[in-house]
Protein backbone atom coordinates (compact mmCIF):
# COMPACT_ATOMS: atom_id res chain seq x y z
CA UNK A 1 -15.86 37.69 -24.78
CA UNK A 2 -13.77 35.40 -26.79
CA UNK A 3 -11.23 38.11 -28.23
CA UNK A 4 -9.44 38.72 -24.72
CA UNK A 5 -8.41 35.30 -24.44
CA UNK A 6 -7.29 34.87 -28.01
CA UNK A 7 -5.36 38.36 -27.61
CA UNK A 8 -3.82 37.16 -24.29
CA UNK A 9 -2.39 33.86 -25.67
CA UNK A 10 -1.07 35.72 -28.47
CA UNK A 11 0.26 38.74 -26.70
CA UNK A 12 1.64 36.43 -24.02
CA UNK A 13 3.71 33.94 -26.88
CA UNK A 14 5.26 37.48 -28.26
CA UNK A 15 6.23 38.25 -25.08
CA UNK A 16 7.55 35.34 -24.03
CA UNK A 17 9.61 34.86 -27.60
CA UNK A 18 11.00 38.40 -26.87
CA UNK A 19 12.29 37.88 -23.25
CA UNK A 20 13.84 35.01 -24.49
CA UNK A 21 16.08 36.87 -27.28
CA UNK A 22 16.53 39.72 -24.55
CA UNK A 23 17.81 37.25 -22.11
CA UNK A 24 19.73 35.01 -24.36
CA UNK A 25 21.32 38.04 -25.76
CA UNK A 26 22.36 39.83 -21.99
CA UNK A 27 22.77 36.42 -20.24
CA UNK A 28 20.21 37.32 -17.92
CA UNK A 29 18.73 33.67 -17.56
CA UNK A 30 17.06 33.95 -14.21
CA UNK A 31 14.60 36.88 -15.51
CA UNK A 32 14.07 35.00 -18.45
CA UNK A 33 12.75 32.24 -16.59
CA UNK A 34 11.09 34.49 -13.93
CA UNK A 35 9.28 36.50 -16.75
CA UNK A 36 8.37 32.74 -18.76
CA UNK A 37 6.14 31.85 -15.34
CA UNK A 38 4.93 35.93 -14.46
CA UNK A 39 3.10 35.87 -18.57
CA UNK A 40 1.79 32.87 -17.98
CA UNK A 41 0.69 33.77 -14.41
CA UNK A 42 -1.11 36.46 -16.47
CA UNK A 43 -2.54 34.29 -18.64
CA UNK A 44 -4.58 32.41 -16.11
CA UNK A 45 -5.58 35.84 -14.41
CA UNK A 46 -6.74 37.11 -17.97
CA UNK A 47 -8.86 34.05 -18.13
CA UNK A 48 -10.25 34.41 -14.74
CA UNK A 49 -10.94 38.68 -15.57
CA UNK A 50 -12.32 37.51 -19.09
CA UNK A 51 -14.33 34.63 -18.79
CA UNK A 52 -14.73 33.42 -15.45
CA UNK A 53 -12.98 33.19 -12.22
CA UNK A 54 -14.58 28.86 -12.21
CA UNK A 55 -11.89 28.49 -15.80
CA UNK A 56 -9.00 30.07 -14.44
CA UNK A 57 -9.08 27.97 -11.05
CA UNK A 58 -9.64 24.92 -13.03
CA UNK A 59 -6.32 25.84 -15.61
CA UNK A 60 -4.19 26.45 -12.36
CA UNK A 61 -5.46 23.39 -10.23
CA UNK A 62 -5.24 20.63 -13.21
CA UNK A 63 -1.64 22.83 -14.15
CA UNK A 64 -0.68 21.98 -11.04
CA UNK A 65 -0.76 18.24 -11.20
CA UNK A 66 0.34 18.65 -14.71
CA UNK A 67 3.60 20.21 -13.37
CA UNK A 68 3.59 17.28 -10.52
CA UNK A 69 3.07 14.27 -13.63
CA UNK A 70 5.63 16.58 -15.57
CA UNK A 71 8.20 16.45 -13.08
CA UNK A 72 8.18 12.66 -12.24
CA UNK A 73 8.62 12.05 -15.92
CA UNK A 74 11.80 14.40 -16.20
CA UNK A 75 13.15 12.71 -13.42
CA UNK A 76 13.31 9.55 -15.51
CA UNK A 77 13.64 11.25 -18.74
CA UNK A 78 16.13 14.53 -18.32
CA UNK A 79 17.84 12.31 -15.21
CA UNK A 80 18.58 9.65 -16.49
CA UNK A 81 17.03 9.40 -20.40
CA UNK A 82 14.13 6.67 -19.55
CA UNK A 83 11.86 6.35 -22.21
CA UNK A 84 8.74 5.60 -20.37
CA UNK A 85 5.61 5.84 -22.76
CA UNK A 86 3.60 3.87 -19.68
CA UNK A 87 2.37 7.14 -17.63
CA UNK A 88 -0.87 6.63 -18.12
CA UNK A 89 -0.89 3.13 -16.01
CA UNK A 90 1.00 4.49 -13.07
CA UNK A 91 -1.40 7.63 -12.80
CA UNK A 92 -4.63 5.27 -12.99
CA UNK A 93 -2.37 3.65 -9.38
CA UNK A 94 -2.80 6.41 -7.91
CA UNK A 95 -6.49 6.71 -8.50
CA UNK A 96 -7.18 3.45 -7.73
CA UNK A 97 -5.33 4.05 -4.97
CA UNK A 98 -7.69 7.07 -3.77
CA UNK A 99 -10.60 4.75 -4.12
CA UNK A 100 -8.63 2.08 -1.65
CA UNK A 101 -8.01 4.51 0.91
CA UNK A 102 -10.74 7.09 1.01
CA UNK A 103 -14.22 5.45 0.19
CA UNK A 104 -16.34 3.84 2.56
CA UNK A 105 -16.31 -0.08 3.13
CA UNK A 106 -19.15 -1.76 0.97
CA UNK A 107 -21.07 -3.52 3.99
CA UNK A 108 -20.54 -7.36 3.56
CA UNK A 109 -18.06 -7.44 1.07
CA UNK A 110 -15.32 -8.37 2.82
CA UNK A 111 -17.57 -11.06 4.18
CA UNK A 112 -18.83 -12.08 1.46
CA UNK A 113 -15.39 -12.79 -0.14
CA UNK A 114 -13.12 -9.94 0.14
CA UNK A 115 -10.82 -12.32 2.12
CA UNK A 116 -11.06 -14.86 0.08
CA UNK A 117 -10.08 -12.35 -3.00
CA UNK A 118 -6.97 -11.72 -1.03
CA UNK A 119 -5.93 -15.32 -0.21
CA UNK A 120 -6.00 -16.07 -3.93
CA UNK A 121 -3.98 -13.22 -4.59
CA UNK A 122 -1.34 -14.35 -2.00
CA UNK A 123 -2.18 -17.86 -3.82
CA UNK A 124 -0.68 -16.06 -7.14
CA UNK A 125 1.80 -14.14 -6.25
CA UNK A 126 3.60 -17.49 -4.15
CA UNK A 127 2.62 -19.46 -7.38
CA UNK A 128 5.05 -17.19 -9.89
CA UNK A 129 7.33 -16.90 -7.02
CA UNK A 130 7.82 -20.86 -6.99
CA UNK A 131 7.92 -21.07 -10.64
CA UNK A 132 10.84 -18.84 -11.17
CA UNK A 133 12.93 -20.54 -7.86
CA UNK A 134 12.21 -23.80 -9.75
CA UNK A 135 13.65 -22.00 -13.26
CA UNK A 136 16.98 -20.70 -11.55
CA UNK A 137 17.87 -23.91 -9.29
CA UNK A 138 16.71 -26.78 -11.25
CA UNK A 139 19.01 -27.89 -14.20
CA UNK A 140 17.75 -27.47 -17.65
CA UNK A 141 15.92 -30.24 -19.54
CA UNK A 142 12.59 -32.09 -19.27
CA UNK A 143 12.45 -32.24 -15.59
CA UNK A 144 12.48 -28.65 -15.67
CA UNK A 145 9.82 -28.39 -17.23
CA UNK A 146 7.56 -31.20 -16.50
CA UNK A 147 7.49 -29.59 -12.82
CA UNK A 148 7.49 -25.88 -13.86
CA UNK A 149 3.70 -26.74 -16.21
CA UNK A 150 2.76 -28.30 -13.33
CA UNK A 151 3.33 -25.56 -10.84
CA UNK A 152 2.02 -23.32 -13.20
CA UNK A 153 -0.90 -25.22 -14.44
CA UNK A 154 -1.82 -26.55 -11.07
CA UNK A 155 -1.26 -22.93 -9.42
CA UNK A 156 -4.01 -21.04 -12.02
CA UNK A 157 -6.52 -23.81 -11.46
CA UNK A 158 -6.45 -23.39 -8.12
CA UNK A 159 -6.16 -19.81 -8.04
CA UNK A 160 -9.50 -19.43 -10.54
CA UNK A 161 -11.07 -21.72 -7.72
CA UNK A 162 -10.83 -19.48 -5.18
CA UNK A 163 -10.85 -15.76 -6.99
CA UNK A 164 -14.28 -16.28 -9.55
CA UNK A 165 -16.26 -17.54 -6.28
CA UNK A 166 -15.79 -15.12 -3.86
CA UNK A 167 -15.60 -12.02 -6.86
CA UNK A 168 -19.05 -13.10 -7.26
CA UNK A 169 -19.90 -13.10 -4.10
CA UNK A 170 -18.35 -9.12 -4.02
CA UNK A 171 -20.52 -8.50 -7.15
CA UNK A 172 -23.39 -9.30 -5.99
CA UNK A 173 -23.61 -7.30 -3.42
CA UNK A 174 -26.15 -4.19 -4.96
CA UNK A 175 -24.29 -4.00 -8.16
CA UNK A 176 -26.59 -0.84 -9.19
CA UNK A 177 -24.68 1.14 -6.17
CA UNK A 178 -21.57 -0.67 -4.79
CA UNK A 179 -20.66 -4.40 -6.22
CA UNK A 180 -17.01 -3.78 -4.94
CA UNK A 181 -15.00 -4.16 -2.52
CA UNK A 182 -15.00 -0.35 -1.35
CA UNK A 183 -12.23 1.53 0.39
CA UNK A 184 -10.53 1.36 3.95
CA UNK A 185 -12.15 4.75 4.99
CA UNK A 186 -13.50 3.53 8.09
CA UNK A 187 -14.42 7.32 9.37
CA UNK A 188 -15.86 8.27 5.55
CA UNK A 189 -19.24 9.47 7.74
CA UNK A 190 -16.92 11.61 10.01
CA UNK A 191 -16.65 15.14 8.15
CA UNK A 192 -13.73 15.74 9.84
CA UNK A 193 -11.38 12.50 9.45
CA UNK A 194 -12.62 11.83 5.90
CA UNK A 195 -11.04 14.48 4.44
CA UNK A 196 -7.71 13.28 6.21
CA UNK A 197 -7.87 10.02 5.11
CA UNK A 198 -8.40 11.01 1.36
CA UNK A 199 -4.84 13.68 2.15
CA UNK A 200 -3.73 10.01 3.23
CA UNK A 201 -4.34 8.66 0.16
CA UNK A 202 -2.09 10.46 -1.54
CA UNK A 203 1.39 9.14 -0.37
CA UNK A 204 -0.34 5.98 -0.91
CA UNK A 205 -1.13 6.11 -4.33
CA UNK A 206 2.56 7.33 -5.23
CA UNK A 207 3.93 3.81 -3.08
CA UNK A 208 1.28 1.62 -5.13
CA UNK A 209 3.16 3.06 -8.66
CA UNK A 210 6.42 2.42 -7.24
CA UNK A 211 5.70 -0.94 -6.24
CA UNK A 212 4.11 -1.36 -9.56
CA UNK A 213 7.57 0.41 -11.26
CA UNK A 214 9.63 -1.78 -9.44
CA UNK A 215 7.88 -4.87 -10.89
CA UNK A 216 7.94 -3.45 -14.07
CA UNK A 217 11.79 -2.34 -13.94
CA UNK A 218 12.95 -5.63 -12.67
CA UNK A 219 11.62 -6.88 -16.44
CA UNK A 220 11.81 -4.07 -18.87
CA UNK A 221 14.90 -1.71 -17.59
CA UNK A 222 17.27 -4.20 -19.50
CA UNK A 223 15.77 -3.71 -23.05
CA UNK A 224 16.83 -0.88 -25.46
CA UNK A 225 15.33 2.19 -24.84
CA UNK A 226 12.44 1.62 -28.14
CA UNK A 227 12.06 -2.20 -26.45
CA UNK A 228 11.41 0.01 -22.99
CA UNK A 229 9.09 2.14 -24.55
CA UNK A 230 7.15 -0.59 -26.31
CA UNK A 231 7.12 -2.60 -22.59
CA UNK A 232 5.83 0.53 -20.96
CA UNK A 233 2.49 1.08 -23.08
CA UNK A 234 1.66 -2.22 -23.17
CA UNK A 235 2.09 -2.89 -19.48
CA UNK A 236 -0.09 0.32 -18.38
CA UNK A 237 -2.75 -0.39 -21.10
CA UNK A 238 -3.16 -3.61 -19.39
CA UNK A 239 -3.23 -2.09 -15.53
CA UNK A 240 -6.22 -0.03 -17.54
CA UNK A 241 -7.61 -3.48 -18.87
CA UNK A 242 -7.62 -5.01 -15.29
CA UNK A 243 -9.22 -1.68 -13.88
CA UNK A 244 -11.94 -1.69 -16.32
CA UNK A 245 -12.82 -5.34 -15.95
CA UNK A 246 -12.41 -6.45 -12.63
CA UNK A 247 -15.80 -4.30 -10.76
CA UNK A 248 -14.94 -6.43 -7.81
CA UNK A 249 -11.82 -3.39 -7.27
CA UNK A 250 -13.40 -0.53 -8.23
CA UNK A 251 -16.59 -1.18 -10.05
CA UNK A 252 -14.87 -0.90 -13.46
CA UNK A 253 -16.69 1.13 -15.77
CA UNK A 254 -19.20 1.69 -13.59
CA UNK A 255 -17.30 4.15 -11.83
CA UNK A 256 -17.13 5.13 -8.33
CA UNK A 257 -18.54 8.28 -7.52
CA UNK A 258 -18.78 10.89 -4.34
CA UNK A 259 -15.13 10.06 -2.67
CA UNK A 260 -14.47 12.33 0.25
CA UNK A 261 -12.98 15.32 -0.07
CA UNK A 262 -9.89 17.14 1.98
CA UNK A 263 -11.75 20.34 1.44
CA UNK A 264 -15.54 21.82 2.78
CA UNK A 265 -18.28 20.78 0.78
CA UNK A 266 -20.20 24.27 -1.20
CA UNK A 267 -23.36 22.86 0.34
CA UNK A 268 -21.78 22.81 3.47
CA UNK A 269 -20.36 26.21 3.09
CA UNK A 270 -23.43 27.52 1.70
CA UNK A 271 -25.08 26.72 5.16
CA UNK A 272 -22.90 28.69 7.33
CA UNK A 273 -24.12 31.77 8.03
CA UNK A 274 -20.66 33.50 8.49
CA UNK A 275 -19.29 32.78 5.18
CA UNK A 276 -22.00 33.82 3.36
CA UNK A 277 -21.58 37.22 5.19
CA UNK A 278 -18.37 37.22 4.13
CA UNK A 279 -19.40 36.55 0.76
CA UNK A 280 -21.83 39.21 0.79
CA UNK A 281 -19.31 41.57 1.75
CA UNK A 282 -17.33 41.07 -1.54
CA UNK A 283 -20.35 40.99 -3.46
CA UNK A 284 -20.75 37.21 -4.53
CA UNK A 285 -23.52 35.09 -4.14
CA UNK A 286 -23.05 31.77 -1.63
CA UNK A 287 -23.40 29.56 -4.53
CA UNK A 288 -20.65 30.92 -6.50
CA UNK A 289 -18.49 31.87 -3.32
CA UNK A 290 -18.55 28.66 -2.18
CA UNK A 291 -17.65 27.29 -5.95
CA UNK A 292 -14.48 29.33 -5.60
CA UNK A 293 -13.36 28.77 -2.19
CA UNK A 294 -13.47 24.88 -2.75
CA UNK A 295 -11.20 25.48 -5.97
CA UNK A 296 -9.00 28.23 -4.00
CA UNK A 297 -8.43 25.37 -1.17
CA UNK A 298 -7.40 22.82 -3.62
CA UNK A 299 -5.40 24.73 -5.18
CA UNK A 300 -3.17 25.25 -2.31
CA UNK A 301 -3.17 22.02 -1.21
CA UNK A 302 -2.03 20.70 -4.73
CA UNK A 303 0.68 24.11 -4.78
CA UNK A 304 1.92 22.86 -1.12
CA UNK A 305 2.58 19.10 -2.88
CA UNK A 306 4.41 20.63 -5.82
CA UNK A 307 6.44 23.16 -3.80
CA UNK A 308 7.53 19.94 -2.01
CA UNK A 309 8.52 17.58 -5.06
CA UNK A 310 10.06 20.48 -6.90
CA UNK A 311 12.18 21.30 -3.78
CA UNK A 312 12.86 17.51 -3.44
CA UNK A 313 13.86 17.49 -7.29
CA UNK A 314 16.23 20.14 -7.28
CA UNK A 315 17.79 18.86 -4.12
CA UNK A 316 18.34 15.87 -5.94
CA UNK A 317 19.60 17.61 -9.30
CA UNK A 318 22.04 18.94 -7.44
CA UNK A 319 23.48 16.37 -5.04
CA UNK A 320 26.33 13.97 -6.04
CA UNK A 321 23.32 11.30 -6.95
CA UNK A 322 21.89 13.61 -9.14
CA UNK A 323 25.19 13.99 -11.20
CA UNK A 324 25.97 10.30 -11.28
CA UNK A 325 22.45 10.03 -13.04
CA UNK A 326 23.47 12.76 -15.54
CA UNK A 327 26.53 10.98 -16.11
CA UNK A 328 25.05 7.58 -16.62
CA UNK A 329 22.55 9.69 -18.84
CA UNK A 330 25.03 10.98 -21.12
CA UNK A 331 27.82 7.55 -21.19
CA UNK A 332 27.00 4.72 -19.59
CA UNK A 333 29.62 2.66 -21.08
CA UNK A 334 32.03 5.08 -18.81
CA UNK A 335 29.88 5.03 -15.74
CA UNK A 336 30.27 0.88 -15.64
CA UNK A 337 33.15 1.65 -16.08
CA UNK A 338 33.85 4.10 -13.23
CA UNK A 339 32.06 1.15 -10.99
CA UNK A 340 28.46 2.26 -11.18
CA UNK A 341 25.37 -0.17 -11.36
CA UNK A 342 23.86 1.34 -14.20
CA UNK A 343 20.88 -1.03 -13.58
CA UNK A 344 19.70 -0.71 -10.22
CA UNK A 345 20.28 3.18 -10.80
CA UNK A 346 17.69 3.23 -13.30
CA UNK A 347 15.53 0.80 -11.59
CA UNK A 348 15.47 3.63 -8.63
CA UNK A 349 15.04 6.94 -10.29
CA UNK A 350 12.28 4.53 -12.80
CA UNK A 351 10.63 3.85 -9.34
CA UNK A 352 11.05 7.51 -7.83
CA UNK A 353 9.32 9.05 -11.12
CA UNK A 354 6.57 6.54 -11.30
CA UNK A 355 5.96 6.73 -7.96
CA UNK A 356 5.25 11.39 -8.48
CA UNK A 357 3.16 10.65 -11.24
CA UNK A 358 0.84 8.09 -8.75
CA UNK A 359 0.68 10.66 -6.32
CA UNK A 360 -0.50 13.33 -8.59
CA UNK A 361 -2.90 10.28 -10.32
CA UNK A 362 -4.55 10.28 -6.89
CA UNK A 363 -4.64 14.19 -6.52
CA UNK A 364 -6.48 14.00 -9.69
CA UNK A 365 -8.69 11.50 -8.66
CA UNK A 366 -9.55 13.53 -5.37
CA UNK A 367 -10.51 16.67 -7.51
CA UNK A 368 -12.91 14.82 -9.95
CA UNK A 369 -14.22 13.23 -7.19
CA UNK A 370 -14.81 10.33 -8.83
CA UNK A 371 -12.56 7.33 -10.40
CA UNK A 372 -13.57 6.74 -14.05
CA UNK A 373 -10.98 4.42 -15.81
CA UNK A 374 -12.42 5.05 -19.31
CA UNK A 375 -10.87 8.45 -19.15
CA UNK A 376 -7.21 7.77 -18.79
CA UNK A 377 -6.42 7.80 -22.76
CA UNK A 378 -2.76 7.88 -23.86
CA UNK A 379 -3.19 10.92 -25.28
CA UNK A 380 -3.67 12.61 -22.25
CA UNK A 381 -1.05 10.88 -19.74
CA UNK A 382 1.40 10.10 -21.99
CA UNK A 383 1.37 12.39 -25.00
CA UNK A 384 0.39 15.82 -22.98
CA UNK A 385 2.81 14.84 -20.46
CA UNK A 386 5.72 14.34 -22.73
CA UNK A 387 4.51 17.45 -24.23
CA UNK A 388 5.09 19.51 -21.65
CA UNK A 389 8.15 18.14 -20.50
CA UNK A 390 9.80 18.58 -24.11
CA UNK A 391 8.48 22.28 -24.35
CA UNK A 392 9.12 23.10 -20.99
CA UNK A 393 12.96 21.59 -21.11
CA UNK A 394 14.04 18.06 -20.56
CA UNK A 395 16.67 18.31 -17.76
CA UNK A 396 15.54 21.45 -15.83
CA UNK A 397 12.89 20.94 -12.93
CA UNK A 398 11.75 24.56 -13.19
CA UNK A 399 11.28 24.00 -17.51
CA UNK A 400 8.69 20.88 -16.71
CA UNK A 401 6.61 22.85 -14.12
CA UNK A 402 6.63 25.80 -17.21
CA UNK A 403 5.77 23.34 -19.50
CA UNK A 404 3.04 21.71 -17.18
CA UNK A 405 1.54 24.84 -16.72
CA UNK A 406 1.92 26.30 -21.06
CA UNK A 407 0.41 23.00 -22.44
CA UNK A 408 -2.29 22.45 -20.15
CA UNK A 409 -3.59 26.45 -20.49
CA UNK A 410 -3.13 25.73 -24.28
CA UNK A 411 -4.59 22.37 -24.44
CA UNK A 412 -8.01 24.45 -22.60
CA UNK A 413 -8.29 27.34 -23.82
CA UNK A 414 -7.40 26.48 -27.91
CA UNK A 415 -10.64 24.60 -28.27
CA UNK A 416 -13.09 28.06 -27.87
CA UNK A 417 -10.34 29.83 -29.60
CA UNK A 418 -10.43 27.09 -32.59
CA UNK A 419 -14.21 27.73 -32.89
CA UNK A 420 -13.92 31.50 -32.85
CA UNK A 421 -11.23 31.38 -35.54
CA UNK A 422 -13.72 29.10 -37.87
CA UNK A 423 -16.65 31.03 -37.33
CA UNK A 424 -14.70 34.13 -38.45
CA UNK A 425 -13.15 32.27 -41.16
CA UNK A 426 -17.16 30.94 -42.45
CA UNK A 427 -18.50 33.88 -41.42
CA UNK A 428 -18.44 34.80 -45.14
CA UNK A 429 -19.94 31.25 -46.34
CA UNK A 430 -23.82 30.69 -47.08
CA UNK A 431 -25.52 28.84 -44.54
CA UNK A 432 -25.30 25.03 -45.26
CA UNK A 433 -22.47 25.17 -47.22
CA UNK A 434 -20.32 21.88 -46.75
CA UNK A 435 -16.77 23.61 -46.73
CA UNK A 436 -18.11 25.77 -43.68
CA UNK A 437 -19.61 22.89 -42.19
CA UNK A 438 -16.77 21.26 -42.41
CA UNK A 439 -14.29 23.71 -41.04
CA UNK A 440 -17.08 24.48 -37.97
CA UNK A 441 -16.56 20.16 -36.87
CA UNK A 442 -12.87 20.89 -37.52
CA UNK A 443 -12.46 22.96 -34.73
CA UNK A 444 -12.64 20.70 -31.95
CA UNK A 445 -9.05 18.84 -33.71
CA UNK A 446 -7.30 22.20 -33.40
CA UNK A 447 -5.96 20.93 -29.80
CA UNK A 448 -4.05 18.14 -31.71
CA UNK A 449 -2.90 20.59 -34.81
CA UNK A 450 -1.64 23.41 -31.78
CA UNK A 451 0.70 20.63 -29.80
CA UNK A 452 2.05 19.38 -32.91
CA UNK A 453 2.53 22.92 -34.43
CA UNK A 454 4.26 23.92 -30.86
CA UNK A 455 6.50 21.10 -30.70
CA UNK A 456 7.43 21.83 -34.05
CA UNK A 457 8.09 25.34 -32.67
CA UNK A 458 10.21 24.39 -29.80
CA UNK A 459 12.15 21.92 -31.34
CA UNK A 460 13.28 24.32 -34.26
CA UNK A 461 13.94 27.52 -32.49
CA UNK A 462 14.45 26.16 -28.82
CA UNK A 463 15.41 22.71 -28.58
CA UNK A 464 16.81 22.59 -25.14
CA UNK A 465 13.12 23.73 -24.37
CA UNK A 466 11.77 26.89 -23.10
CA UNK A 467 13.89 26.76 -19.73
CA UNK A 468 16.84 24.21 -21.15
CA UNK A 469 19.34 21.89 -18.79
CA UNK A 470 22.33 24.02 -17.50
C-alpha cells in the first residue's frame, strides 16, 4: 500500500523535470505550466485511489490555503522584494479572528468585565498616542521628558488598574469550559446563520492582519531588508506570546474548541435519510459519505477564495500598479527618482499580503475547528511558506499556487514514505540493533532533509522556480 505513493511522487518529479526540458527547449511555456499542475493533480488522485479518499481531500484542502498564504507572501516578496519572516503572526490574526466572529458569547463576560477590558484598551492606545504628540511638538530637553515618563508611567498604572480587574472577572467565569470573552456569533445556536457568520469571519480575519501590518509597517518598512526580517519574527512571536497568555481573548492554551462550521455537520448528514440513499447508491457507508462530503464542500469553498485572490493577483501583476512595484522592486533609487513614494508603496502591498495570509489563517482555523495557538511554529508559517513560494517561483502568481500545492503534498506524504524507505533499508539488520533503531526514529526528520534537499534542487537547476517571473 505504501509503494503506489512512493512510485507516484517519483514518477510524477520525472515527469515534471522532463516537461520542463521539453518546454524550455520548444518555448511552449503555457503547457509546461499546464502539465506542472495536471501531475500534481494526479498526485493527489493517486493518493486518494491508493490510500484513501479522507488523505487526498485533506492534501488538496490544506494545499489550498497553502496556495492562498503562498500568494500573499509573493505579493510582498516577488512584488515588491519584502522580506517578511513574520507570517506566522498575521495567520494566528486570522484565527483569532475566527474565534471573534464565529463562537458564541460566554454568558456574563461582557458583564463581568468585557467592557471594562475594552475601555482600558482605548485607555492604551490614547496613552501611546499622547506620548508620541508630546515627542514631535515639544522641544527637546528635560521638559520633554519629565512629561513624556509621566504620561507614560501614569498611563500603564492606570491602564493595569482597569485591565487585571475586570480580566479576572472574564476568567473566572467557568474557566474549565469558557473563561473568555467568547465571540460575536450571536445566532451560533441557529444552524443556518452560524455557518454564515463563520464565512463572515473570513474577510475579517484578513482586515485584523492588515491593521496589524499597517502598525507594523509604519515601524519596520524603513529598516534594511535583514533589520525587516529580524522586526518581523520578533513582532509575530510576540502576537503568539499575547495569544497564549492572555485566556481572557481566547482561552490561551486552553484552546477553543467546536467553532461553527460553513458546511453540514456528518452527524447531521448522517441523519438524513436522503443522503444516505444517495450514499447507498454509490456504495459508501453514511459515516464515511458524510466524512467526504464535508471535505468535498470545503474544498470548494476554500477553491472559490483562491480563484478570487489569484484573479485579484494577476489583475494586479498586470496593471500599471503592479509594474511600478516591479520597478521599485528591481531600483528604487530610480523610482524616487521618477517621483514615487517608495515608502507608502511598500507599506500598501506589506498590508495587502498580510492581510491574504489572515484570511487564509482564519480558513484554517474554520477547518480545524478549533483555535490552538501552540501550533503555529515558524517552521510551518514561515519556513513552508517561503518554501513554496521559492520552489514554486518568486514573481509568478500561478508558480506560488504550484508551489503551495508541491510542498504541502511533499511535506505529507514524505513522512510514510521516510518510514518505508528505513524499514527497507533495516530490513536486513537483527532486531535490536542500535544503527536500525536509529535509522527507524530518523524517519520522522526526513520532512526537514526533503525541503532542504528540494530547495537545493530548485535553486541549482531552476532558480527562477518551477513556473519563473516573465
Amino acid at each position: 500500500m505504501m509503494q503506489l505513493p512512493v512510485i507516484l511522487c517519483g514518477l510524477g518529479v520525472l515527469i515534471c523535470i522532463a516537461v520542463v526540458v521539453l518546454a524550455e527547449r520548444r518555448k511552449q511555456i503555457v503547457l509546461r505550466d499546464s502539465a506542472m499542475f495536471v501531475i500534481v493533480a494526479c498526485l493527489i488522485l493517486g493518493t486518494g485511489f491508493q490510500e484513501s479518499w479522507n488523505s487526498a481531500l485533506f492534501i488538496l484542502n490544506f494545499g489550498l490555503i497553502s496556495a492562498i498564504m503562498a500568494l500573499g507572501v509573493n505579493l510582498q516578496w516577488g512584488f515588491a522584494g519584502l522580506f517578511n519572516v513574520g507570517i506566522m503572526g498575521f495567520v494566528a490574526l486570522g484565527g483569532l479572528a475566527a474565534v471573534l466572529i464565529s463562537a458564541e458569547p460566554t454568558p456574563g463576560a461582557w458583564a463581568a468585565g468585557g467592557f471594562q477590558v475594552l475601555g482600558a484598551l482605548a485607555l492604551g492606545a490614547a496613552t501611546t498616542t499622547l506620548a508620541v504628540i508630546l515627542w514631535k511638538r515639544m522641544k527637546p530637553g528635560r521638559v520633554r521628558l519629565g512629561v513624556l515618563l509621566t504620561v507614560l508611567i501614569g498611563g500603564f498604572f492606570l491602564f493595569r488598574g482597569i485591565f487585571d480587574p475586570a480580566v479576572s472577572a472574564i476568567e473566572a467565569i467557568n474557566p474549565a469550559q469558557t473563561g473568555y470573552l467568547g465571540g460575536l456569533n450571536v445566532f451560533a445556536n441557529e444552524a443556518t446563520r452560524a455557518g454564515w457568520m463563520t464565512v463572515v469571519a473570513w474577510p475579517v480575519g484578513g482586515l485584523l492582519a492588515a491593521g496589524a501590518a499597517w502598525i507594523v509597517g509604519k515601524t519596520a518598512l524603513g529598516l534594511r531588508s535583514d533589520y525587516l526580517a529580524i522586526a518581523t519574527l520578533g513582532i509575530a512571536e510576540i502576537i503568539i506570546a499575547v495569544m497564549k497568555n492572555e485566556d481572557w481573548l481566547a482561552r490561551g492554551v486552553k484552546n477553543v474548541s467546536g467553532l461553527p462550521r460553513p458546511v453540514p455537520y456528518e452527524i447531521d448528514l448522517q441523519n438524513n435519510s436522503d443522503f444516505v440513499e444517495r450514499a447507498a447508491t454509490i456504495g459508501l457507508d453514511p459515516t464515511t459519505a458524510s466524512t467526504l462530503f464535508v471535505k468535498v464542500a470545503y474544498g470548494l469553498l476554500f477553491a472559490v477564495v483562491l480563484v478570487i485572490f489569484l484573479l485579484l493577483a494577476q489583475w494586479a501583476l498586470k496593471s500599471p500598479w503592479g509594474r511600478m512595484m516591479r520597478a521599485i522592486r528591481d531600483n528604487e533609487v530610480a523610482a524616487e527618482a521618477m517621483g514615487k513614494d517608495v515608502t507608502a508603496r511598500h507599506l500598501q502591498v506589506f498590508v495587502l499580503g498580510s492581510a491574504i495570509c489572515g484570511v487564509a489563517g482564519a480558513m484554517m482555523t474554520t477547518l480545524d475547528g478549533q483555535l490552538t495557538p501552540g501550533s503555529y511554529q515558524p517552521l510551518r508559517f514561515t519556513f513552508l511558506i517561503w518554501v513554496m513560494v521559492i520552489v514554486g517561483g518568486s514573481g509568478n502568481n500561478l508558480g506560488a499556487v504550484l508551489g503551495g500545492f508541491i510542498v504541502w503534498f511533499l511535506w505529507v506524504q514524505v513522512e510514510p514514505f521516510g518510514q518505508f524507505v528505513m524499514s527497507v533499508v533495516t530490513a536486513g539488520m537483527a532486531d535490536g540493533s542500535p544503527i536500525r533503531e536509529h535509522l527507524l526514529e530518523s524517519a520522522a526528520h526526513m520532512r526537514l532533509l526533503t525541503m532542504g534537499v528540494l530547495m537545493l534542487l530548485v535553486l541549482r537547476f531552476r532558480p527562477r522556480g518551477l513556473i519563473p517571473e516573465r
